[in-house]
C-alpha atoms as a PDB file:
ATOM      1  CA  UNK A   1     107.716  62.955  87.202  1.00  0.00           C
ATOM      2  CA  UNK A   2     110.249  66.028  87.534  1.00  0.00           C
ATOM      3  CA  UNK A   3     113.710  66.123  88.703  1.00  0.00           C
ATOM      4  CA  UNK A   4     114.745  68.647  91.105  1.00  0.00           C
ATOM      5  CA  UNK A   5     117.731  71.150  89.381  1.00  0.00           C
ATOM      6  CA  UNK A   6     120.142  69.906  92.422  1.00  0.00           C
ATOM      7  CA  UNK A   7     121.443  73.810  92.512  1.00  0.00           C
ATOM      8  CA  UNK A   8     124.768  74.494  93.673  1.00  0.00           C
ATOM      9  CA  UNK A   9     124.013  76.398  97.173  1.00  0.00           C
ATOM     10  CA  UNK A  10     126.505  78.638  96.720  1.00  0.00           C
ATOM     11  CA  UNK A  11     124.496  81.436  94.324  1.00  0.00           C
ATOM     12  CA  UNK A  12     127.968  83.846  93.317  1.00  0.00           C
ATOM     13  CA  UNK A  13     131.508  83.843  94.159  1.00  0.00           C
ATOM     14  CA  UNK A  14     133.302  86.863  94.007  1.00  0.00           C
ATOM     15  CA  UNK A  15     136.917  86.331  94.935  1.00  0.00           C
ATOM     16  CA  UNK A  16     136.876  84.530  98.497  1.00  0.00           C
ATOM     17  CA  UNK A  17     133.204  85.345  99.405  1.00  0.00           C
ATOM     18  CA  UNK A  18     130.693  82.957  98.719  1.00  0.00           C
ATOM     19  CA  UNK A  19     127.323  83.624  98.770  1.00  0.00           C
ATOM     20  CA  UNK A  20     124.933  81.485  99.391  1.00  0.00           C
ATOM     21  CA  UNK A  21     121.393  80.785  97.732  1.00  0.00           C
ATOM     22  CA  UNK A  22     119.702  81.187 101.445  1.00  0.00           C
ATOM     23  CA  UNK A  23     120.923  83.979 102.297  1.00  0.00           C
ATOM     24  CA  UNK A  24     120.580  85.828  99.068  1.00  0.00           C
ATOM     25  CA  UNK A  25     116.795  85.036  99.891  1.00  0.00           C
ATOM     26  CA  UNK A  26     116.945  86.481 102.776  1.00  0.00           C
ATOM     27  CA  UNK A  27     118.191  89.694 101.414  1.00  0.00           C
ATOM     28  CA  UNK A  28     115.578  89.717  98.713  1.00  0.00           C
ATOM     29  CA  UNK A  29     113.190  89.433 101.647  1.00  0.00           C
ATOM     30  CA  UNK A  30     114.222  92.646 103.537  1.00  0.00           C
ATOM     31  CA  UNK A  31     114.902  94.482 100.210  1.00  0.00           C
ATOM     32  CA  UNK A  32     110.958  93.931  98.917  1.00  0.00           C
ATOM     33  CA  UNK A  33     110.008  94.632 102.565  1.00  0.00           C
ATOM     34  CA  UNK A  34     112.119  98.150 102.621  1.00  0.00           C
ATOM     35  CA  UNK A  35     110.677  98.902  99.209  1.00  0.00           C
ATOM     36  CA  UNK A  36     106.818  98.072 100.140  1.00  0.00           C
ATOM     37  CA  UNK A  37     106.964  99.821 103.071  1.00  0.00           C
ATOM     38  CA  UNK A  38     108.614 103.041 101.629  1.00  0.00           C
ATOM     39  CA  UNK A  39     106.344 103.228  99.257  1.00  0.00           C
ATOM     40  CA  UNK A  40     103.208 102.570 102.303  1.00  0.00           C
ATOM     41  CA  UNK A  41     105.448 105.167 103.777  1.00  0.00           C
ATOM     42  CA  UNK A  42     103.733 107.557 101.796  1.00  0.00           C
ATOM     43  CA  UNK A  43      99.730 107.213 102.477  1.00  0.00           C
ATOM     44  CA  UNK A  44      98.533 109.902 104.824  1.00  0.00           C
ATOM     45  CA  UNK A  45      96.863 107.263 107.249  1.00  0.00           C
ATOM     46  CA  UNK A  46     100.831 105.672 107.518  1.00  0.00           C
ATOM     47  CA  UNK A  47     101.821 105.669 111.011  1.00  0.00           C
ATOM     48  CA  UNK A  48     105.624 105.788 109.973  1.00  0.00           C
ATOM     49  CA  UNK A  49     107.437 108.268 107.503  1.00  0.00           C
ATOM     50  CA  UNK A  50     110.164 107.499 105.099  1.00  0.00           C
ATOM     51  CA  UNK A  51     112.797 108.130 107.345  1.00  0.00           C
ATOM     52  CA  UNK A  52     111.795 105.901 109.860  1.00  0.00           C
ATOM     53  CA  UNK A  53     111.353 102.956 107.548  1.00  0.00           C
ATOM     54  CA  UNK A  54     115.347 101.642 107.684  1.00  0.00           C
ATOM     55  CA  UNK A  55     115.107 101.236 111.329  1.00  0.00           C
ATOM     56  CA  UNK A  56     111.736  99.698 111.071  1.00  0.00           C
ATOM     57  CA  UNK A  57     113.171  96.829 109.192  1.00  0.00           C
ATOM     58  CA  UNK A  58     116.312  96.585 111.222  1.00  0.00           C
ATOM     59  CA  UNK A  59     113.965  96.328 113.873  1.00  0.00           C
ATOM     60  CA  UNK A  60     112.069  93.243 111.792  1.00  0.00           C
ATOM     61  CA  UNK A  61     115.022  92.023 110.416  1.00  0.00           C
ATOM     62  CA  UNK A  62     116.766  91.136 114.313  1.00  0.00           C
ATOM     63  CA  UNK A  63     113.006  90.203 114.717  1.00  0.00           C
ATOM     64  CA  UNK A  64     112.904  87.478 112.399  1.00  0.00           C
ATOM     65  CA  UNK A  65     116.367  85.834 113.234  1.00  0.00           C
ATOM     66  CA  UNK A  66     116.160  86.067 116.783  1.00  0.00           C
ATOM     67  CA  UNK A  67     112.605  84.913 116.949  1.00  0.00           C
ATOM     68  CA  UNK A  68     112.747  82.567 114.316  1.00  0.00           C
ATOM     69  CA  UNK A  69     115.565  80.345 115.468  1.00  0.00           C
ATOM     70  CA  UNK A  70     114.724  80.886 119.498  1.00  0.00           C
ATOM     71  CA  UNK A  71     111.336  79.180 118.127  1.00  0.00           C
ATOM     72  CA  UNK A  72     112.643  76.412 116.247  1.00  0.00           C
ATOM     73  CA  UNK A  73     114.419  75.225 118.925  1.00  0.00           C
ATOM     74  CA  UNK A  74     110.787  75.513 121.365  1.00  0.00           C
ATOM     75  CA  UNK A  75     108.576  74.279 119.453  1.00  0.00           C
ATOM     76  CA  UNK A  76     110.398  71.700 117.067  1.00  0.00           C
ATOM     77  CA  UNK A  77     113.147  70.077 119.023  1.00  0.00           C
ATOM     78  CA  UNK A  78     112.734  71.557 123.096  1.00  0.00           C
ATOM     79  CA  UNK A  79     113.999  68.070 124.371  1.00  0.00           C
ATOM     80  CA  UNK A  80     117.175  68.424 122.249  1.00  0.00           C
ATOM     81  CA  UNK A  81     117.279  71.943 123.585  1.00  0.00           C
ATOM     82  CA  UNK A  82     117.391  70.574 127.008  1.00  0.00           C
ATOM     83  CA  UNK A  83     120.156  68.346 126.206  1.00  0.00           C
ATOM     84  CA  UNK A  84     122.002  70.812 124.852  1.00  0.00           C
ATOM     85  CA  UNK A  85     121.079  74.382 125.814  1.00  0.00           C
ATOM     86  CA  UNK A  86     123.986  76.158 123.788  1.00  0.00           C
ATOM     87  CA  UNK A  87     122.319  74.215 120.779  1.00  0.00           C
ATOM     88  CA  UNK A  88     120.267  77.570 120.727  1.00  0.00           C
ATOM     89  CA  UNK A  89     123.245  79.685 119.560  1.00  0.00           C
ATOM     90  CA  UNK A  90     124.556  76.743 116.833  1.00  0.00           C
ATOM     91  CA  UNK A  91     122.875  78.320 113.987  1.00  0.00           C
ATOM     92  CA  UNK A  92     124.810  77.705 111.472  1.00  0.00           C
ATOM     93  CA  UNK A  93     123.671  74.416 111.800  1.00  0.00           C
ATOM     94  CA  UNK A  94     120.423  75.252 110.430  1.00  0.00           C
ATOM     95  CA  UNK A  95     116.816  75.536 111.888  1.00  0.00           C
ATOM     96  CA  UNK A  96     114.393  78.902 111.670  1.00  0.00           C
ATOM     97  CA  UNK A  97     110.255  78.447 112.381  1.00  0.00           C
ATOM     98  CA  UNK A  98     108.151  81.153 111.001  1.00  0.00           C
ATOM     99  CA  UNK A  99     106.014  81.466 114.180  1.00  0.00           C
ATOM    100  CA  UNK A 100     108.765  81.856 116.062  1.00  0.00           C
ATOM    101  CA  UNK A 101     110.022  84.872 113.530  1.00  0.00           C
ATOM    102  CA  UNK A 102     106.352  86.080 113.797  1.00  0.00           C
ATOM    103  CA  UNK A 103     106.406  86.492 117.682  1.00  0.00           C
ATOM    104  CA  UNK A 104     109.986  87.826 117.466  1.00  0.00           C
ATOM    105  CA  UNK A 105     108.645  90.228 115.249  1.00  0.00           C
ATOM    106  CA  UNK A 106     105.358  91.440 116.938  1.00  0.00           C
ATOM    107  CA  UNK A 107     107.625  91.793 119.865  1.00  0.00           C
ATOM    108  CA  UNK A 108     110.194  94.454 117.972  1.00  0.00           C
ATOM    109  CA  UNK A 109     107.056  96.010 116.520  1.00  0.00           C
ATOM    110  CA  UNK A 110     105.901  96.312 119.983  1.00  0.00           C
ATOM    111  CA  UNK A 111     109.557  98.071 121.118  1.00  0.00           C
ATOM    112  CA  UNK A 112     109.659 100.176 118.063  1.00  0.00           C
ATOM    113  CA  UNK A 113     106.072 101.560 118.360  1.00  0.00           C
ATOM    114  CA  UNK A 114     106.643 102.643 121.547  1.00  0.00           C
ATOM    115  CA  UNK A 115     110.275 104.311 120.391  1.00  0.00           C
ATOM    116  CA  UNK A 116     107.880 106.558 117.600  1.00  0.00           C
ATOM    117  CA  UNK A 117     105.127 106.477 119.498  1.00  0.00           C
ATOM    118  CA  UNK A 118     102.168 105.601 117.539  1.00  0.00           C
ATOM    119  CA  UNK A 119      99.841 102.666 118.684  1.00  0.00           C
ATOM    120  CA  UNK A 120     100.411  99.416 118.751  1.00  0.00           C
ATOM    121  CA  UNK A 121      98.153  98.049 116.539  1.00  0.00           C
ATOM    122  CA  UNK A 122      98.181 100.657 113.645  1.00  0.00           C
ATOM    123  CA  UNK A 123     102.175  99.742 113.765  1.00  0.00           C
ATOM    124  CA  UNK A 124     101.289  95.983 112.845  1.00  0.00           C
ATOM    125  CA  UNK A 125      98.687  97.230 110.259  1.00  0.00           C
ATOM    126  CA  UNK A 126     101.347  98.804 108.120  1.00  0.00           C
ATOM    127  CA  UNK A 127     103.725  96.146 108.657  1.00  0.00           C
ATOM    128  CA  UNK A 128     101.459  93.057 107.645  1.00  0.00           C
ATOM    129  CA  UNK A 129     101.634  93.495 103.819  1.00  0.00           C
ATOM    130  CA  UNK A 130     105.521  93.759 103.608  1.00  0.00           C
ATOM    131  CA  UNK A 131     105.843  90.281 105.001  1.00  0.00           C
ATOM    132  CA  UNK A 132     104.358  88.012 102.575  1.00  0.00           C
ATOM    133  CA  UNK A 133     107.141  88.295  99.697  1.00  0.00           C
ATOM    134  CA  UNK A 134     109.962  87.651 102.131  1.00  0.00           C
ATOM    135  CA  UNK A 135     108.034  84.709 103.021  1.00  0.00           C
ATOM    136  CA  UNK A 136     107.856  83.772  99.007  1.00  0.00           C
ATOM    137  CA  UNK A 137     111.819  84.442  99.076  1.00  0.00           C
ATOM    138  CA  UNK A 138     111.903  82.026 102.284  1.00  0.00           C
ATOM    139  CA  UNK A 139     110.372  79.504 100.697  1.00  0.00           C
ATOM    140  CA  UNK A 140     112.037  79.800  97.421  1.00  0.00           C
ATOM    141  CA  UNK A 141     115.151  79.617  99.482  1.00  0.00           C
ATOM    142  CA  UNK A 142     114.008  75.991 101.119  1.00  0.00           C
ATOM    143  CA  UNK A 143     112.612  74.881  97.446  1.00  0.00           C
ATOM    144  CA  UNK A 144     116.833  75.815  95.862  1.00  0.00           C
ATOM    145  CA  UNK A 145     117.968  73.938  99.609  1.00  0.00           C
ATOM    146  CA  UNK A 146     115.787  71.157  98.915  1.00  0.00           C
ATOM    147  CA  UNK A 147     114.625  71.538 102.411  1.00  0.00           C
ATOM    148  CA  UNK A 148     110.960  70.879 103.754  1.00  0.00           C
ATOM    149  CA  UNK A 149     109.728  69.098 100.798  1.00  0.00           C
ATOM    150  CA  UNK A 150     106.651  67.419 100.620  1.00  0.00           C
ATOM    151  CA  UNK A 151     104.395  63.855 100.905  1.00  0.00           C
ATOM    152  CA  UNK A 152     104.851  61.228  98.526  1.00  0.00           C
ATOM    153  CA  UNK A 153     102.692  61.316  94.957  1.00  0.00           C
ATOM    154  CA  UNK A 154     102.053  59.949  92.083  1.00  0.00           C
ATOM    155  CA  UNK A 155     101.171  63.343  90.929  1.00  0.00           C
ATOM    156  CA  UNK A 156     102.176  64.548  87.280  1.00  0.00           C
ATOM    157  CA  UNK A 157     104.219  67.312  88.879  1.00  0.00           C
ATOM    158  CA  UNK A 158     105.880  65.204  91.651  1.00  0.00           C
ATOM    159  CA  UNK A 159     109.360  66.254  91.903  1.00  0.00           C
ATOM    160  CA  UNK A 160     112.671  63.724  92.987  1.00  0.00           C
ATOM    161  CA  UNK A 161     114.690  65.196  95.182  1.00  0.00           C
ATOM    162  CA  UNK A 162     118.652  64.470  94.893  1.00  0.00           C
ATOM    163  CA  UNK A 163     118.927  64.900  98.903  1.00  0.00           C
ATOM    164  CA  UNK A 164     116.482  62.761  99.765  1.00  0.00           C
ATOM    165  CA  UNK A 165     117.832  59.322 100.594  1.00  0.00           C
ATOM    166  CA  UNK A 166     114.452  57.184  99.942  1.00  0.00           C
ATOM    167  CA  UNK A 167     114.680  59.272  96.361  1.00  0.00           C
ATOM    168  CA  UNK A 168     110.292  59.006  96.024  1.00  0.00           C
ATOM    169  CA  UNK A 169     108.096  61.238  94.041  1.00  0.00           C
ATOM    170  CA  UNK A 170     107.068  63.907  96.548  1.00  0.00           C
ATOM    171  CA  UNK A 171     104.771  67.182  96.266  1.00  0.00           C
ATOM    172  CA  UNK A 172     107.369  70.386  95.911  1.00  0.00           C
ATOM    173  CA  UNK A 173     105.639  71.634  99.129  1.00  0.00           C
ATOM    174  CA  UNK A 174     108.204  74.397  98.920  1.00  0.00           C
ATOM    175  CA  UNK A 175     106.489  75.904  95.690  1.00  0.00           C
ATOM    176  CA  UNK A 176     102.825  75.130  97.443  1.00  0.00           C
ATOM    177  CA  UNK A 177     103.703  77.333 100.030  1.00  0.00           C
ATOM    178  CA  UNK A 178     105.784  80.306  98.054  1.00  0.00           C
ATOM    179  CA  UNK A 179     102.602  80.619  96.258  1.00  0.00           C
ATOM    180  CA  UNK A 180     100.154  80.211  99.109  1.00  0.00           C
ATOM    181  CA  UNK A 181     101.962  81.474 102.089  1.00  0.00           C
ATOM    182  CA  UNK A 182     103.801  84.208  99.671  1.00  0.00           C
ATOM    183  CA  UNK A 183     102.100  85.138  96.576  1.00  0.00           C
ATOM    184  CA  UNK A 184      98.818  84.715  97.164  1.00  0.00           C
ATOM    185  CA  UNK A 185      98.684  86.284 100.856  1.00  0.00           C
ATOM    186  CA  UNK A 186     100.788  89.161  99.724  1.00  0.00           C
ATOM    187  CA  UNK A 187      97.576  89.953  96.809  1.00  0.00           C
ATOM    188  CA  UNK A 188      95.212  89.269 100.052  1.00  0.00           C
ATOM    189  CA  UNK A 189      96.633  91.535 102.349  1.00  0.00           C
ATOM    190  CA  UNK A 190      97.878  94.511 100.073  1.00  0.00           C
ATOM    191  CA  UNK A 191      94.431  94.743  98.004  1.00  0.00           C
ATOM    192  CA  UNK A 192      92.654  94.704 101.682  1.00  0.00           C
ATOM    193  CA  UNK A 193      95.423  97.729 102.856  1.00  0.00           C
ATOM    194  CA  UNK A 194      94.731  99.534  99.533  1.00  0.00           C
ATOM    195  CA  UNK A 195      92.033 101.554 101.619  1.00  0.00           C
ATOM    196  CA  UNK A 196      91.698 103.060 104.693  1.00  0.00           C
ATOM    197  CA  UNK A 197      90.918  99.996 107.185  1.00  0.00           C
ATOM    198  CA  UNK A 198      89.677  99.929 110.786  1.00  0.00           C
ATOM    199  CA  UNK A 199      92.788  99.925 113.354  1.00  0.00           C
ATOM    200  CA  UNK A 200      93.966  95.653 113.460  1.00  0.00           C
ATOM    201  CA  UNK A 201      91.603  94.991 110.426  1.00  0.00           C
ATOM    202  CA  UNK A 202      94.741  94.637 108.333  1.00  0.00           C
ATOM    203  CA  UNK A 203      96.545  92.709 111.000  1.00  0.00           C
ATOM    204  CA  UNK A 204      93.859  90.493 111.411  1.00  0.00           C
ATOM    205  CA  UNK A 205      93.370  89.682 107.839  1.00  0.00           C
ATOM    206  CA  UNK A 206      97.162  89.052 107.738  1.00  0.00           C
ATOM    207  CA  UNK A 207      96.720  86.468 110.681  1.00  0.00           C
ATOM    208  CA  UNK A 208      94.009  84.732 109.555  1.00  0.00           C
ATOM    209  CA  UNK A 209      95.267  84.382 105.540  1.00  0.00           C
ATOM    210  CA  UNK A 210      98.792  83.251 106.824  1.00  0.00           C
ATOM    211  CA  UNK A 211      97.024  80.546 108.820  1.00  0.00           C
ATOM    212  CA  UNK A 212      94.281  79.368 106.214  1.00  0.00           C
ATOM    213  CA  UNK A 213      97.444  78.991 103.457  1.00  0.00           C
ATOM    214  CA  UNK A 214      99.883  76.929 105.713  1.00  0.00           C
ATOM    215  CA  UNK A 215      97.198  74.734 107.310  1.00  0.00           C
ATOM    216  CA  UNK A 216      96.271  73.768 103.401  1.00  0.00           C
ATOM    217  CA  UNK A 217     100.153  73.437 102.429  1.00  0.00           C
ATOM    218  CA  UNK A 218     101.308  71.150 105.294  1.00  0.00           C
ATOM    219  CA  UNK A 219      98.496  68.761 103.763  1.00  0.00           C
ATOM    220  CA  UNK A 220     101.075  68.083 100.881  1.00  0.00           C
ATOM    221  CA  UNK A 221     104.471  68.855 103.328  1.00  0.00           C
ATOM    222  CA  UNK A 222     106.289  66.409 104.695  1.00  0.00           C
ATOM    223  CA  UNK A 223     106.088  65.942 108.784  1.00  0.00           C
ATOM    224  CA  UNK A 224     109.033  66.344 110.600  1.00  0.00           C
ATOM    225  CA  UNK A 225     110.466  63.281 111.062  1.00  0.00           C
ATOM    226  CA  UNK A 226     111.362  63.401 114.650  1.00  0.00           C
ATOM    227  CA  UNK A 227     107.647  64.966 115.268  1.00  0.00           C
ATOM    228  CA  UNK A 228     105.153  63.293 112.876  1.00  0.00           C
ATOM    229  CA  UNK A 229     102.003  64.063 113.543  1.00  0.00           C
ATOM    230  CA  UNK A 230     100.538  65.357 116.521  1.00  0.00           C
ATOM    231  CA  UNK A 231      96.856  64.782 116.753  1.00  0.00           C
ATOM    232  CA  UNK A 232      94.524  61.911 115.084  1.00  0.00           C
ATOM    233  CA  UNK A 233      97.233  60.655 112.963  1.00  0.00           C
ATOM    234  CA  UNK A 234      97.336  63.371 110.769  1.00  0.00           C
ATOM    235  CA  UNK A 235      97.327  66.784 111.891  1.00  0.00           C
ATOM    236  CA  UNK A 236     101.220  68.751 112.311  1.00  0.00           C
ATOM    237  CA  UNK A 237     102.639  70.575 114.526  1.00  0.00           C
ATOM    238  CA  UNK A 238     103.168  73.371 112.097  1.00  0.00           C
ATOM    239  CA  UNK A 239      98.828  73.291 112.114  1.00  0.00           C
ATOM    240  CA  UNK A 240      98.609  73.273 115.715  1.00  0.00           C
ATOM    241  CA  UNK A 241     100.540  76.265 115.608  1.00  0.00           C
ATOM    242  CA  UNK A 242      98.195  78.051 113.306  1.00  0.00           C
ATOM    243  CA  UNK A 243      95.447  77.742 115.290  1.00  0.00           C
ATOM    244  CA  UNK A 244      96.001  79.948 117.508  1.00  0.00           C
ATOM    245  CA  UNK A 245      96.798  82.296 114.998  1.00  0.00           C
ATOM    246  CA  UNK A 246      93.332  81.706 113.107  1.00  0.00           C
ATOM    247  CA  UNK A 247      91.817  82.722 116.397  1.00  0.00           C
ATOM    248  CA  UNK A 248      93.425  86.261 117.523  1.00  0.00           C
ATOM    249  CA  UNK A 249      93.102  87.214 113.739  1.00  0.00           C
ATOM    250  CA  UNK A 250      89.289  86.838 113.879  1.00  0.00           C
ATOM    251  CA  UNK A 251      89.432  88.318 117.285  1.00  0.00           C
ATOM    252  CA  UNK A 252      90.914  91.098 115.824  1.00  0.00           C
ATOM    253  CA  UNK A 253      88.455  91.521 113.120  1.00  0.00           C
ATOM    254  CA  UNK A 254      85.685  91.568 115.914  1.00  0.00           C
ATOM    255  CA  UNK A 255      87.630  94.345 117.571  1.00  0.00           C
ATOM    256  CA  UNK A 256      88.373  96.437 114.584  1.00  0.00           C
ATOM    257  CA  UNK A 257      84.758  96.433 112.976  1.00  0.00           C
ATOM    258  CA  UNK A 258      83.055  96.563 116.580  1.00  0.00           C
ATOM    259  CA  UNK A 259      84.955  98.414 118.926  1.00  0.00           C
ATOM    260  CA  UNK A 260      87.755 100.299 116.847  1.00  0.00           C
ATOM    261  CA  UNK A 261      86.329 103.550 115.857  1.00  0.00           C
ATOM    262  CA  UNK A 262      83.165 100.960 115.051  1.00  0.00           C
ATOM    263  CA  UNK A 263      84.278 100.095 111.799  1.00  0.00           C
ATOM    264  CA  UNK A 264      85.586 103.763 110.776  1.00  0.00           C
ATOM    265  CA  UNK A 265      88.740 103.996 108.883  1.00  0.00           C
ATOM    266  CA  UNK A 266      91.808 104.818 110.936  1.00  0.00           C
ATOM    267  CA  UNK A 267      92.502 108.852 111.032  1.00  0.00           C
ATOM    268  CA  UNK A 268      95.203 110.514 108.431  1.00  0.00           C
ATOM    269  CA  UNK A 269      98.513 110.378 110.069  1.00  0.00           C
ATOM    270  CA  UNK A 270      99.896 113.264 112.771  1.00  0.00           C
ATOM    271  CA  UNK A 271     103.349 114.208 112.989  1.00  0.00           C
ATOM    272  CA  UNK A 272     104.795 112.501 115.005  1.00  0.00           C
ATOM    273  CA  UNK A 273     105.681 112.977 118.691  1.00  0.00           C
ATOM    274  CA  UNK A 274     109.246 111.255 118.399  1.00  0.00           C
ATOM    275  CA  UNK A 275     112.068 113.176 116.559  1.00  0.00           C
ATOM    276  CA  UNK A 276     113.401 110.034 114.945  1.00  0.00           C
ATOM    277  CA  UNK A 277     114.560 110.939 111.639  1.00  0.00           C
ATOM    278  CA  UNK A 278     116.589 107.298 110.524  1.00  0.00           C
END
């Protein structure tokens, strides 16, 4: 049985400013997403140039926060929300869902493709392979937090966490899911972008990886405790939410191996029409 460090959550101090281990996470996230995507930035079949990465991931970035804590408080805690609608804007007191940040996301894609101008879909298919490290930071950041840990074990790995007031054994769900959710879908996804893909291929693969990985995780993840379980005593509400996930992915597939170019690579990039150079 392992101990959990118990890690200060402040990361550095320099002077007055504190800074947290959370949200130096989150700034590993959007640094290993600008540096993916400049690099992507660079294929000939990229639908964005170099300049036009930084407001890509501002774009993301406002993305992720607004979408990610409007869909905490939807699909984790609506009836509090009810009670309390300026609960939404409270965020310092905690609370971001991932499929919330992925809809907030798909929706600033959706803006910022039609600022540049480039379809939809090819948009998505260069973004999909910068996500999965931020989600590895993410969840590195909940592991240091000693948030969202897992079920109870007897495993030889099972990990006591100082926070938790029943003190038991439990899976480090945290680390399941920074290599799962983060690791392993960011070698998924990338080797599948290394070459020229169908148009929503990538996107599709993305969808459909991300779902298989966190329906597998939440096996060994805690419930939350105000939810539990949703359907036949054991399946969560973070697996209902993957479903439908699971399901456009493969219906992308279908559409980018029958119906997108059927199953030809998307074209080299044209200039493009917009004359956005930041």
């Amino acid at each position: 049985m392992l101990t959990h460090p118990n890690f200060d959550p402040v990361a550095v101090s320099i002077g007055p400013l504190d800074v947290h281990w959370y949200g130096l996470m989150y700034l590993l996230a959007f640094a290993s997403a600008w540096f993916i995507a400049m690099r992507r930035a660079l294929r000939p079949d990229s639908p964005v140039t170099r300049p036009q990465v930084e407001n890509l991931i501002t774009y993301g970035a406002f993305g992720v926060v607004i979408g990610g804590r409007v869909g905490y408080v939807v699909f984790y805690n609506f009836d509090a929300w009810m009670r309390d609608p300026l609960w939404l804007f409270r965020i310092w007191e905690g609370g971001m869902s991932f499929h919330g940040g992925l809809i907030g996301v798909l929706l600033a894609m959706l803006f910022y493709a039609h600022r540049i101008r480039v379809p939809y879909l090819r948009l998505t298919d260069f973004v999909a392979p910068i996500v999965p490290l931020g989600l590895a930071f993410g969840r590195l950041g909940n592991f240091i937090g000693q948030e969202l840990w897992g079920r109870p074990t007897d495993l030889p790995w099972a990990m006591v966490f100082p926070k938790d007031p029943e003190l038991l054994p439990r899976h480090p769900s945290q680390l399941y899911q920074f290599a799962l959710e983060g690791v392993s879908l960011f070698v998924l996804v990338y080797w599948f972008s290394r070459k020229p893909r169908p148009t929503a291929a990538v996107s599709g693969v993305f969808l459909i990886g991300y779902a298989g990985f966190r329906i597998l995780a939440e096996f060994a993840r805690e419930p939350d405790q105000h939810i539990q379980f949703d359907l036949f005593g054991w399946v969560t509400r973070g697996q209902l939410l993957c479903l439908p996930m699971a399901a456009l992915g493969i219906g992308l597939l279908i559409y980018a191996y029958k119906f997108s170019g059927h199953g030809k690579p998307t074209a080299e990039r044209k200039p493009a029409a917009s004359k956005e150079a930041s």
